[in-house]
N, C-alpha and C. Protein backbone atom coordinates (compact mmCIF):
# COMPACT_ATOMS: atom_id res chain seq x y z
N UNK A 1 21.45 -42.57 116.97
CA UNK A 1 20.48 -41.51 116.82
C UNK A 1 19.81 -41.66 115.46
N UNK A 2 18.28 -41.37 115.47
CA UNK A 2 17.89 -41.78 114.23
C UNK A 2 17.57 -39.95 113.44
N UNK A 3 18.32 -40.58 112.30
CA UNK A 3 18.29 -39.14 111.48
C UNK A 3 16.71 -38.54 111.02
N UNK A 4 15.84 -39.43 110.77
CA UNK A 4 14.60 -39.16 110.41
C UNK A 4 13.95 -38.39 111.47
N UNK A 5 14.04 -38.71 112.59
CA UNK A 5 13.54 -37.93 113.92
C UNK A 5 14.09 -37.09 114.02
N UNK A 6 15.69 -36.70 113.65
CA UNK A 6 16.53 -35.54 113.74
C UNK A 6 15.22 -34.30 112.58
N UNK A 7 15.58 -34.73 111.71
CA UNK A 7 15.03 -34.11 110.46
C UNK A 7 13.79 -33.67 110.66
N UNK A 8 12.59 -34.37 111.53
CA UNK A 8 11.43 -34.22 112.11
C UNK A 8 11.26 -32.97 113.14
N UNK A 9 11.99 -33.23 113.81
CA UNK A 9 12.46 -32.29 115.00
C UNK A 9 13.07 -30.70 114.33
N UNK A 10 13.70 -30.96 113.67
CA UNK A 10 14.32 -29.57 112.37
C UNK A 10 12.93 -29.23 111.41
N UNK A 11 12.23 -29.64 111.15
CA UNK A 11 11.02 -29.45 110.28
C UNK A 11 9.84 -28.76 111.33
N UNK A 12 9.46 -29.05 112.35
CA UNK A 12 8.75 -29.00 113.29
C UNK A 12 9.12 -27.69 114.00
N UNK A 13 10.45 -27.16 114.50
CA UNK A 13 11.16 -25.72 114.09
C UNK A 13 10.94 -24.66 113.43
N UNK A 14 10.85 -25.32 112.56
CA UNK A 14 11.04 -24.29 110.83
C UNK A 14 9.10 -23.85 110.77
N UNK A 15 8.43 -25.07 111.09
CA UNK A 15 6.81 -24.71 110.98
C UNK A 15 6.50 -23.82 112.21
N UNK A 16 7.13 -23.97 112.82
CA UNK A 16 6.77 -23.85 114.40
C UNK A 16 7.12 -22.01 114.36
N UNK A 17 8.59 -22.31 113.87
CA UNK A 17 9.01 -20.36 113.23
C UNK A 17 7.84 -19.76 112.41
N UNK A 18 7.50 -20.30 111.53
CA UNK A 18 6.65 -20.07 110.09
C UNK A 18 5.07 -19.52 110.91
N UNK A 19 4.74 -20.35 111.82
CA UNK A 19 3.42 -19.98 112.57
C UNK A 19 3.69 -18.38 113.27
N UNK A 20 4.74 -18.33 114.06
CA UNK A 20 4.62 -17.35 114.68
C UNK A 20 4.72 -16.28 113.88
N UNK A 21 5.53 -16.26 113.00
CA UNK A 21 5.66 -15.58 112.27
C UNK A 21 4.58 -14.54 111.15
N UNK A 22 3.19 -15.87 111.16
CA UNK A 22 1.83 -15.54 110.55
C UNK A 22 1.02 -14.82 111.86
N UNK A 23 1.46 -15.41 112.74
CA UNK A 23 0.32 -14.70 113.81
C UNK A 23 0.93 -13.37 114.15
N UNK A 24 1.72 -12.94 113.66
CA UNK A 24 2.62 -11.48 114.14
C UNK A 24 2.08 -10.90 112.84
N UNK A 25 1.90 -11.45 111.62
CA UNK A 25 2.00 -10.42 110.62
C UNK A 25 0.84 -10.58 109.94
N UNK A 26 0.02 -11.49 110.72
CA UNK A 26 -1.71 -11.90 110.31
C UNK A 26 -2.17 -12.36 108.83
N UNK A 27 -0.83 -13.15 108.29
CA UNK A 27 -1.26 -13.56 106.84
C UNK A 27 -2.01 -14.93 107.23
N UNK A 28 -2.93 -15.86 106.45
CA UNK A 28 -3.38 -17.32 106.64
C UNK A 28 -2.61 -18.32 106.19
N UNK A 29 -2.75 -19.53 106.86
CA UNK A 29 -1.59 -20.24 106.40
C UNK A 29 -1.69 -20.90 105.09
N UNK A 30 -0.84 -21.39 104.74
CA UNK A 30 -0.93 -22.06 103.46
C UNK A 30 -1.82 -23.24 102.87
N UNK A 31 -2.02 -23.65 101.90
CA UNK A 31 -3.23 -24.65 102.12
C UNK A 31 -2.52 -25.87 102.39
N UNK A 32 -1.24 -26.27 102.26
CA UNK A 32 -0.67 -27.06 102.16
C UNK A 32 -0.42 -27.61 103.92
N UNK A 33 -0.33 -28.69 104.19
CA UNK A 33 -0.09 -29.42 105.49
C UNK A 33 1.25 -28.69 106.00
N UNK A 34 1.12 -28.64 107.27
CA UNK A 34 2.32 -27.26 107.92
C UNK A 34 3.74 -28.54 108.34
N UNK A 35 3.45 -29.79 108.45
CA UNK A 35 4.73 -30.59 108.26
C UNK A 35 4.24 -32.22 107.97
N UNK A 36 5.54 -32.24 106.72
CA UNK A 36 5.26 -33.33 105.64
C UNK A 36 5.70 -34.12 106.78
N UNK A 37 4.96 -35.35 106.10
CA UNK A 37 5.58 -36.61 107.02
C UNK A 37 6.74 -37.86 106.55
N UNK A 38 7.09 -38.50 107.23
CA UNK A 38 8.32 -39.91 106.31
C UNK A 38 9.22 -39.24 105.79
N UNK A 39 8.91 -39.84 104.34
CA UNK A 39 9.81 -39.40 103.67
C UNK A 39 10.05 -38.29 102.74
N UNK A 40 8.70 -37.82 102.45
CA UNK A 40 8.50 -36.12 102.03
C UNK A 40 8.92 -35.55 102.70
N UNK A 41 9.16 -35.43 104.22
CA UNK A 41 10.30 -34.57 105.11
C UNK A 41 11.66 -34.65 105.13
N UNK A 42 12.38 -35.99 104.66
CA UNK A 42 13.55 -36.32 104.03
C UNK A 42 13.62 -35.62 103.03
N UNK A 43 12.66 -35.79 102.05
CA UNK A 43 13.30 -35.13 100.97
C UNK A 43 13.50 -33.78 100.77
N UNK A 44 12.49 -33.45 101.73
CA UNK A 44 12.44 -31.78 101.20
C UNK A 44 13.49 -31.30 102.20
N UNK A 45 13.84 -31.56 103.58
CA UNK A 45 15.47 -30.95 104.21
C UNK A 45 16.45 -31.54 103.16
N UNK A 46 16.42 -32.82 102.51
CA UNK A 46 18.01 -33.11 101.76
C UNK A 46 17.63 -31.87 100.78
N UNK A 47 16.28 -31.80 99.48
CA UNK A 47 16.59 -30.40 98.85
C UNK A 47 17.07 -29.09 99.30
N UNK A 48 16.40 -29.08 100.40
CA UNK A 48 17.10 -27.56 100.95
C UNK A 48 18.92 -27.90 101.63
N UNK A 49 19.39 -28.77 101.69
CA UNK A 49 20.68 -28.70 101.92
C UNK A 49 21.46 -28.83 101.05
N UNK A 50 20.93 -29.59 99.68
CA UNK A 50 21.68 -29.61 98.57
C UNK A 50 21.52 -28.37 97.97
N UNK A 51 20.56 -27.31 97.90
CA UNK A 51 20.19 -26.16 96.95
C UNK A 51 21.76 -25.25 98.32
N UNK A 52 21.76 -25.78 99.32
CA UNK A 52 22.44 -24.38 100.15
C UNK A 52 24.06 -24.96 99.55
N UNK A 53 24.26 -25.69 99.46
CA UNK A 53 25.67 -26.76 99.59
C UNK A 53 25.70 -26.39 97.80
N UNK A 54 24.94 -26.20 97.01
CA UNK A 54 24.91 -25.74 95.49
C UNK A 54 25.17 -24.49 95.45
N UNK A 55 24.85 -23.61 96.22
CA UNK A 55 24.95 -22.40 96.76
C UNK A 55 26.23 -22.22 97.26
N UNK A 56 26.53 -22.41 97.93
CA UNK A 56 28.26 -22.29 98.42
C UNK A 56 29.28 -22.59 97.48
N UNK A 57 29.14 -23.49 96.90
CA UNK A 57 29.66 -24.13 95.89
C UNK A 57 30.05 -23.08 94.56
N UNK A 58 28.89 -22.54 94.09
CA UNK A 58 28.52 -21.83 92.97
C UNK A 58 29.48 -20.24 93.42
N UNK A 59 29.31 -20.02 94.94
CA UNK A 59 29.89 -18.56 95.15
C UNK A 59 31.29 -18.92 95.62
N UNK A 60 32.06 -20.03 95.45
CA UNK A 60 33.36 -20.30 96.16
C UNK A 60 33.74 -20.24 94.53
N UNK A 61 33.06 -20.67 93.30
CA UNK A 61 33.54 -21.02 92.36
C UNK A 61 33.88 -19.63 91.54
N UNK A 62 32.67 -18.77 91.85
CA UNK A 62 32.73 -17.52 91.15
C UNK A 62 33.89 -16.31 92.39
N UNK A 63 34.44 -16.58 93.08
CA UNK A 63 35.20 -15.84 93.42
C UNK A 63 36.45 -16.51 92.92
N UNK A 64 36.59 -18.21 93.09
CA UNK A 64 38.18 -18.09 92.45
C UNK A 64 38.20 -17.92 91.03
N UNK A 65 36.78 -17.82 90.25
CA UNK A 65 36.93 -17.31 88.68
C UNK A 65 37.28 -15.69 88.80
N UNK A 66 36.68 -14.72 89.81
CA UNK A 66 37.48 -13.47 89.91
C UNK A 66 38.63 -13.72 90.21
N UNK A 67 39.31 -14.24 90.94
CA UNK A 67 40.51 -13.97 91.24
C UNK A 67 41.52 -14.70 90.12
N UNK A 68 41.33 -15.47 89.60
CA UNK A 68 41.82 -16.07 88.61
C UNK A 68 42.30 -14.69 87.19
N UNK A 69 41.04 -14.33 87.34
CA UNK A 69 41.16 -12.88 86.04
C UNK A 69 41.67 -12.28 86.19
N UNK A 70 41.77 -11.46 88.17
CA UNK A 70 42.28 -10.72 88.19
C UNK A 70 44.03 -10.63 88.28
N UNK A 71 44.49 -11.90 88.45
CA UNK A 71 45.60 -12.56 88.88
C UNK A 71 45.88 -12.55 86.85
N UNK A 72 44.85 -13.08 86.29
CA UNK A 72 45.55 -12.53 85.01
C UNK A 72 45.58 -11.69 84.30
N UNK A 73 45.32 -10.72 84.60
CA UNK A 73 44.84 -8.61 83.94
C UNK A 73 46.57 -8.39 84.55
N UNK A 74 46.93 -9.11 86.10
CA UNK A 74 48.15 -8.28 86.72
C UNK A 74 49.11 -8.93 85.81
N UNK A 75 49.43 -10.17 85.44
CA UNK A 75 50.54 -10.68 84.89
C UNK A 75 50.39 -10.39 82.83
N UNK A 76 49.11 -10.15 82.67
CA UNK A 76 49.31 -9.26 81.38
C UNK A 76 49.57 -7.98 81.56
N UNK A 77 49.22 -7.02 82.31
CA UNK A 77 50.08 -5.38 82.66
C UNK A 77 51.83 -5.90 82.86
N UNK A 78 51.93 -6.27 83.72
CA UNK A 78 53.59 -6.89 83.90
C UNK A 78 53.98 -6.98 82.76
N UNK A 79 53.81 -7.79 81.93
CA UNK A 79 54.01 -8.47 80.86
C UNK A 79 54.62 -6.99 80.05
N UNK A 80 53.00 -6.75 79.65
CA UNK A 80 53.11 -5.12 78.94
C UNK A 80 54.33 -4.51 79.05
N UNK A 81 54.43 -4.23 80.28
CA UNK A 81 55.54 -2.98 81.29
C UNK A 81 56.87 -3.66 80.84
N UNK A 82 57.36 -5.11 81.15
CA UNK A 82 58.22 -5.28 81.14
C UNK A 82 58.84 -5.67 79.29
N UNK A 83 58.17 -5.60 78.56
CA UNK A 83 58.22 -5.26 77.06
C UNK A 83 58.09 -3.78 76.83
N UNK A 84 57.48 -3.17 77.57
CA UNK A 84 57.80 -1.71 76.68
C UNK A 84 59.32 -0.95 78.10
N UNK A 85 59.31 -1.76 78.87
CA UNK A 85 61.15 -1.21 79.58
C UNK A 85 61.83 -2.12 78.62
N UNK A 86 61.99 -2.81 78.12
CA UNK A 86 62.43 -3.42 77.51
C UNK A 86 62.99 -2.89 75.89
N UNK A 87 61.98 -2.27 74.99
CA UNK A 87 61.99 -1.93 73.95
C UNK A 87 62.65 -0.37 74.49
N UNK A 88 62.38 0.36 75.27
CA UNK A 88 63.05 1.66 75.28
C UNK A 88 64.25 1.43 75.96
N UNK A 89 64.85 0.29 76.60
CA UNK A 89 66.47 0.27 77.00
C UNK A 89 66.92 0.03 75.57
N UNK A 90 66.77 -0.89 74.34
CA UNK A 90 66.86 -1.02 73.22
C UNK A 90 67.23 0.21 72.44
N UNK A 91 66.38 0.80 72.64
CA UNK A 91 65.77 2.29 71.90
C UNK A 91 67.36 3.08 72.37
N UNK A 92 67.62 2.98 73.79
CA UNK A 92 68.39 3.55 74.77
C UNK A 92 70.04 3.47 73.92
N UNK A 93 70.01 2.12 74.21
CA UNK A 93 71.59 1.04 73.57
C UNK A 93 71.72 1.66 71.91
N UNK A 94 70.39 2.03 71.31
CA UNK A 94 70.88 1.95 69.74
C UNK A 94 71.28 3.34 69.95
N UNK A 95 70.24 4.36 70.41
CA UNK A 95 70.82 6.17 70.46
C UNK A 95 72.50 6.15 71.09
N UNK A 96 72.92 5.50 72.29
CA UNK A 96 74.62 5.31 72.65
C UNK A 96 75.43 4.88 71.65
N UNK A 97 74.77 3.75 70.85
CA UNK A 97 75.70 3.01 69.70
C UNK A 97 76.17 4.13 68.72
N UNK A 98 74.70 4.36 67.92
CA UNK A 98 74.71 5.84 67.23
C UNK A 98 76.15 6.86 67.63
N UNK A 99 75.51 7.52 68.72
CA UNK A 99 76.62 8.82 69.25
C UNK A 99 77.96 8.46 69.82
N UNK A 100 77.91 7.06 69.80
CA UNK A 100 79.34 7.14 69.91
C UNK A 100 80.89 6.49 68.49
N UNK A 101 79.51 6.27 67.66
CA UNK A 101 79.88 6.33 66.33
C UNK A 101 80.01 7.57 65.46
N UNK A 102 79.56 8.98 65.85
CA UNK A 102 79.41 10.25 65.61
C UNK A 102 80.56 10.91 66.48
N UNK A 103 81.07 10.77 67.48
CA UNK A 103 81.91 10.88 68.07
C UNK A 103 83.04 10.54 67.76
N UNK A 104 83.26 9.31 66.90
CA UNK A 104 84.30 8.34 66.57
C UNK A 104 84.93 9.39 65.28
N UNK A 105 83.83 9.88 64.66
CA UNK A 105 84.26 10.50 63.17
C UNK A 105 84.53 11.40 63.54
N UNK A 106 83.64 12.58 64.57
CA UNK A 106 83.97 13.55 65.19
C UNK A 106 86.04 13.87 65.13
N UNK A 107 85.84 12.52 65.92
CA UNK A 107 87.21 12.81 66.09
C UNK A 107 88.46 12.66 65.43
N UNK A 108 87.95 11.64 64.56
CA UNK A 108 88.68 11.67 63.50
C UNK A 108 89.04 12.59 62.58
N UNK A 109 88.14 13.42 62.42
CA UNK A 109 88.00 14.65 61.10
C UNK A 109 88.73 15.34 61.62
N UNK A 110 88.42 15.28 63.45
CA UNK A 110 89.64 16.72 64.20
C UNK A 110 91.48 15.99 64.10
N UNK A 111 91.51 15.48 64.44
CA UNK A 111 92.99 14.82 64.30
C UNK A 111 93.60 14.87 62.97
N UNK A 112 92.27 14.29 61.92
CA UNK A 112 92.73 14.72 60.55
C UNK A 112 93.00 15.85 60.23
N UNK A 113 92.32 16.59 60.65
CA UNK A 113 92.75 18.38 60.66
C UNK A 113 93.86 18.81 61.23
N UNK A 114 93.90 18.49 62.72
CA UNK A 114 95.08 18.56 62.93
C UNK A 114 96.91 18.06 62.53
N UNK A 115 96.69 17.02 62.06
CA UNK A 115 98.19 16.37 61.45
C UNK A 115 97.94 17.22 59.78
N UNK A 116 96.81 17.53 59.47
CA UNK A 116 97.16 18.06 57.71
C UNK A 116 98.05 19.80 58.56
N UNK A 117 97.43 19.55 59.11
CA UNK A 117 97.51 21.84 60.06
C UNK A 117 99.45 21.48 60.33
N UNK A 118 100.13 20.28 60.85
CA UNK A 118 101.28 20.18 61.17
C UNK A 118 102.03 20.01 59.99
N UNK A 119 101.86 19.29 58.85
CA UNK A 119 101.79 19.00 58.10
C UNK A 119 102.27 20.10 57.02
N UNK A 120 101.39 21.42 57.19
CA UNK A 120 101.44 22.01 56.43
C UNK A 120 102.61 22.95 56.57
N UNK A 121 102.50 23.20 58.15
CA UNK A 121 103.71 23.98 59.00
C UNK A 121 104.88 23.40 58.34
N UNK A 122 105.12 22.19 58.53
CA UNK A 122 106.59 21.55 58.67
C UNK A 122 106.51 21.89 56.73
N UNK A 123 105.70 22.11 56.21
CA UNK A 123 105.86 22.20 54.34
C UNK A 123 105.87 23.23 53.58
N UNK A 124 105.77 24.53 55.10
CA UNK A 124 105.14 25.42 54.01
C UNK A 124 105.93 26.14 53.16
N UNK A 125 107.16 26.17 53.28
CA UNK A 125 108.07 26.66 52.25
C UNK A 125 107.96 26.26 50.36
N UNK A 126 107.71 24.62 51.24
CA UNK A 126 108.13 23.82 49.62
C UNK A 126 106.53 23.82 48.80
N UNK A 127 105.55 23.92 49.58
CA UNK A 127 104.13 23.59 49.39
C UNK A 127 103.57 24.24 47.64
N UNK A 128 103.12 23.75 47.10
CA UNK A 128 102.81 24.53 45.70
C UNK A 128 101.92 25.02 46.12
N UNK A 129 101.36 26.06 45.14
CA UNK A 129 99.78 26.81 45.20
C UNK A 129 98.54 25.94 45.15
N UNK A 130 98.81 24.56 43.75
CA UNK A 130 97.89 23.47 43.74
C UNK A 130 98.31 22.68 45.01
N UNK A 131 98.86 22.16 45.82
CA UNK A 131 98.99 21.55 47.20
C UNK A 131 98.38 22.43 48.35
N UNK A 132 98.54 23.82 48.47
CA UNK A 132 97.78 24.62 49.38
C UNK A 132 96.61 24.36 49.15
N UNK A 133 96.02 24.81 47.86
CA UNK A 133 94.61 24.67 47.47
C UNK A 133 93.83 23.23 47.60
N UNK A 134 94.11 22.03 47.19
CA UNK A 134 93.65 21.07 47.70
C UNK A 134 93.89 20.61 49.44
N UNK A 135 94.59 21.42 50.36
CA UNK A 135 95.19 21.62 51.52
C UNK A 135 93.98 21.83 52.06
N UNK A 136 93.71 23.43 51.68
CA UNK A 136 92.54 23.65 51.92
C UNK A 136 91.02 23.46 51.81
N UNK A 137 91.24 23.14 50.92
CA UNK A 137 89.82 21.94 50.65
C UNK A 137 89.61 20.69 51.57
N UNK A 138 90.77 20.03 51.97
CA UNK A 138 90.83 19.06 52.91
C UNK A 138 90.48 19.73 53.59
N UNK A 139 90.62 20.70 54.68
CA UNK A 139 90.65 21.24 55.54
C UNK A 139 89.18 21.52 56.18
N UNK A 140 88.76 22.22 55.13
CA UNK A 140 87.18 22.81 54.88
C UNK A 140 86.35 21.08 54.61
N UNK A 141 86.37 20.32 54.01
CA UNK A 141 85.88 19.20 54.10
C UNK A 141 85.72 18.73 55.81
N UNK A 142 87.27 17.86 56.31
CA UNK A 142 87.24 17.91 57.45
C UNK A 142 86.57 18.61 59.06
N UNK A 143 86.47 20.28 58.40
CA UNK A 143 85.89 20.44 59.56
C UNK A 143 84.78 20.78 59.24
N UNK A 144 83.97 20.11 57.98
CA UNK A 144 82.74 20.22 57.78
C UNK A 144 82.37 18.56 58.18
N UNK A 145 83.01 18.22 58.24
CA UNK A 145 83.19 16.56 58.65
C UNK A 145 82.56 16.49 60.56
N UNK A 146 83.72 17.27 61.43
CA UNK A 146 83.02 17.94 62.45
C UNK A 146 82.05 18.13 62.92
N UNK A 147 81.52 19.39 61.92
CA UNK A 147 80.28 19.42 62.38
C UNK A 147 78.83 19.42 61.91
N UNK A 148 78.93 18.70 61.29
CA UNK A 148 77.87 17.31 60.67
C UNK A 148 77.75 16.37 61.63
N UNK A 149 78.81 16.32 62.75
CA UNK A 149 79.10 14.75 63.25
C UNK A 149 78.28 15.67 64.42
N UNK A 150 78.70 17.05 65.17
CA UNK A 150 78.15 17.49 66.12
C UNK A 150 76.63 18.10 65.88
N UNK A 151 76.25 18.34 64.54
CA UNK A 151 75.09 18.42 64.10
C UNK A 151 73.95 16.91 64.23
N UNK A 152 74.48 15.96 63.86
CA UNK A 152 73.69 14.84 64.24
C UNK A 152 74.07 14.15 65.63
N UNK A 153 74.82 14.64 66.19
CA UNK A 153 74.41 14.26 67.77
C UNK A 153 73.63 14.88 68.54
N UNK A 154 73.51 16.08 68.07
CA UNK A 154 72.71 17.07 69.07
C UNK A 154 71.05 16.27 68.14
N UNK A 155 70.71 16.09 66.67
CA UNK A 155 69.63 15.87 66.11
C UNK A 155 69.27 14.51 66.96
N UNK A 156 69.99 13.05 67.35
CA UNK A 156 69.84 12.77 68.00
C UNK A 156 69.40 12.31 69.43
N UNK A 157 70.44 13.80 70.24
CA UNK A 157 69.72 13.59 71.59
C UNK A 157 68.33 14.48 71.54
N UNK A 158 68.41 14.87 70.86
CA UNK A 158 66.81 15.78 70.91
C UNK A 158 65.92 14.95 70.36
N UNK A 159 65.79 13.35 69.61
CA UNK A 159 64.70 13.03 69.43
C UNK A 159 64.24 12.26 70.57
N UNK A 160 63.07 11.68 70.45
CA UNK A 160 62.88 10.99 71.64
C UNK A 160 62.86 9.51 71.46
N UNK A 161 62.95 8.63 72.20
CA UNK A 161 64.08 7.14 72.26
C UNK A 161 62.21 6.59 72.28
N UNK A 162 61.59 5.82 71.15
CA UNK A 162 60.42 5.33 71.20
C UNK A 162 60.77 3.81 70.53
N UNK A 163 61.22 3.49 70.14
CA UNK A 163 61.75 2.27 69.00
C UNK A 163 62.69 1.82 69.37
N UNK A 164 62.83 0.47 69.46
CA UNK A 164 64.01 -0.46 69.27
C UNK A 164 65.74 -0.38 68.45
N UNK A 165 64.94 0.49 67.15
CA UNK A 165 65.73 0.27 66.30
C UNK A 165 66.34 1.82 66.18
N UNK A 166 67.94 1.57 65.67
CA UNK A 166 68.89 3.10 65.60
C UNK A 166 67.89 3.97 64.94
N UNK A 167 67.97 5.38 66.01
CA UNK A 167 67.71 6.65 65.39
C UNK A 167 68.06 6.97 63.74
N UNK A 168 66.88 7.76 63.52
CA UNK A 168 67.45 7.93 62.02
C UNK A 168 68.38 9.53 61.99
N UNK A 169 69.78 9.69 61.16
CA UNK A 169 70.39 10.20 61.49
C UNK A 169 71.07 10.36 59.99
N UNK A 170 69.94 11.83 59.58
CA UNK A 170 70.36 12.38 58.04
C UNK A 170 71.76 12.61 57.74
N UNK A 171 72.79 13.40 58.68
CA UNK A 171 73.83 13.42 59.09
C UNK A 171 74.93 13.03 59.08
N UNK A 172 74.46 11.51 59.02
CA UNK A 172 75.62 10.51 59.57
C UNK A 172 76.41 10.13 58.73
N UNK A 173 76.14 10.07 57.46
CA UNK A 173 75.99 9.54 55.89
C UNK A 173 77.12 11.06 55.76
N UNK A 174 76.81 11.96 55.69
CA UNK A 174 77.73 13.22 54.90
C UNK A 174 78.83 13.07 55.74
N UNK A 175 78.89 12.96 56.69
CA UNK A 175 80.00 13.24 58.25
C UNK A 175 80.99 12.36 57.66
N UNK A 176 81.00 11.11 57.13
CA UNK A 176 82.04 10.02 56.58
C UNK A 176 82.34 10.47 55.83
N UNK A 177 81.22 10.68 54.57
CA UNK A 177 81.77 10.73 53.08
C UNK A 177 82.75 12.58 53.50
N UNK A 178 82.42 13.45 53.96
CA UNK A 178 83.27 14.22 54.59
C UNK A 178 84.25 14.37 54.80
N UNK A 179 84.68 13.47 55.86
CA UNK A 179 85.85 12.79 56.77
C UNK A 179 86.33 11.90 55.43
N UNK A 180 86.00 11.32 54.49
CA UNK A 180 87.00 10.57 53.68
C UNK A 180 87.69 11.40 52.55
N UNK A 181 86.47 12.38 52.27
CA UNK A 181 87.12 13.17 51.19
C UNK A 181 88.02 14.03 51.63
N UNK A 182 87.85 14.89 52.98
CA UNK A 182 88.86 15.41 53.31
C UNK A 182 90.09 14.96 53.67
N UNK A 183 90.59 13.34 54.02
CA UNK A 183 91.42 12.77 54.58
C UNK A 183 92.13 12.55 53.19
N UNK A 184 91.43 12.66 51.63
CA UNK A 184 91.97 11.71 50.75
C UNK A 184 92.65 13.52 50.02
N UNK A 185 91.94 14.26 50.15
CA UNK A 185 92.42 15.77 49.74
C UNK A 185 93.65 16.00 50.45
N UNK A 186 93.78 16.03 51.97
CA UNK A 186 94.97 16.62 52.57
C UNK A 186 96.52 15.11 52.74
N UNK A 187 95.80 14.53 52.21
CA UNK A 187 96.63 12.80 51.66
C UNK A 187 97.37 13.54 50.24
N UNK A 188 96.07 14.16 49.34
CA UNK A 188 96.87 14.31 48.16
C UNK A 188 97.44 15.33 48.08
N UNK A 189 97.06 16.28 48.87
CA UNK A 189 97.89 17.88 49.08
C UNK A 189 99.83 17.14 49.09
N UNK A 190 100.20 15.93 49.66
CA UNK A 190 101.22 16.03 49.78
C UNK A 190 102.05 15.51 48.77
N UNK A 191 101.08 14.72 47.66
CA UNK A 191 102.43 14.29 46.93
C UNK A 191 102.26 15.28 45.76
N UNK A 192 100.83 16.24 46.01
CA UNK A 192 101.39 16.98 44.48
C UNK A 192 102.15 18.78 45.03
């Protein structure tokens, strides 16, 4: 089959459309010859198949450039999401670490209280006035030791978990020095 006659036959169509088309809508035709011949008809169907085939081309390209973006907007949100679950389980782990280090003294200060409280029972005959009195100072230390420790856990759970890094915890700092002074008072209540 010869393609030039194909192409002839497709051109001859297209004029043939183009006429009726003027006699329906009564414009004049163009000044130009209504179908090229040889190879001016070659060329001008290969332009119009390369401009359509440039065309397809151009809109296959610009949709996988959308989808490309949009495929990367989703894996930067992900990204996002799974760094900020990330930083507040952090946030999460340091507030538990915290309170259960407040807890730790908590309980210590109470036990310390309690063995100076047995302590004192099993002594109180022999106990001096200066041994009561630093007794009691342990005592009052200790269960100021307490609740410092239950004062910054509650300051704690009431802040809100935004950061990586341990809650700040004014608290935490007196609750020891507390718990040591009272442990070293009702320590010395006994040998004086």
């Amino acid at each position: 089959m010869n393609f030039a006659a194909l192409f002839r036959a497709f051109d001859a169509v297209l004029a043939f459309g183009d006429a009726v088309k003027r006699l329906k809508t009564g414009t004049p035709p163009p000044d130009t010859q209504l179908t090229p011949t040889g190879d001016d008809q070659a060329s001008h169907i290969e332009a119009r198949l390369t401009n359509v085939v440039v065309a397809a081309l151009k809109e296959a390209f610009d949709r996988d450039h959308l989808r490309l973006e949009l495929e990367r907007a989703q894996l930067h949100d992900q990204r996002r999401r799974a760094e900020e679950s990330l930083r507040l389980e952090l946030g999460r782990q340091a507030v538990e670490r915290e309170l259960a280090r407040l807890r730790l003294l908590a309980g210590a200060a109470m036990l310390g209280w309690i063995v100076s409280v047995l302590l004192l029972a099993a002594r109180l005959g022999e106990a001096s006035a200066t041994s009561r009195a630093a007794l009691g100072a342990g005592w009052l230390l200790l269960l100021g030791a307490v609740g410092s420790a239950f004062v910054a856990q509650r300051h704690i759970g009431a802040s809100p978990i935004d950061s990586g890094r341990p809650p700040d915890t004014p608290w935490a700092g007196p609750s020891l020095w507390l718990l040591v002074a009272g442990l070293v008072l009702a320590t010395g209540s006994l040998l004086l």
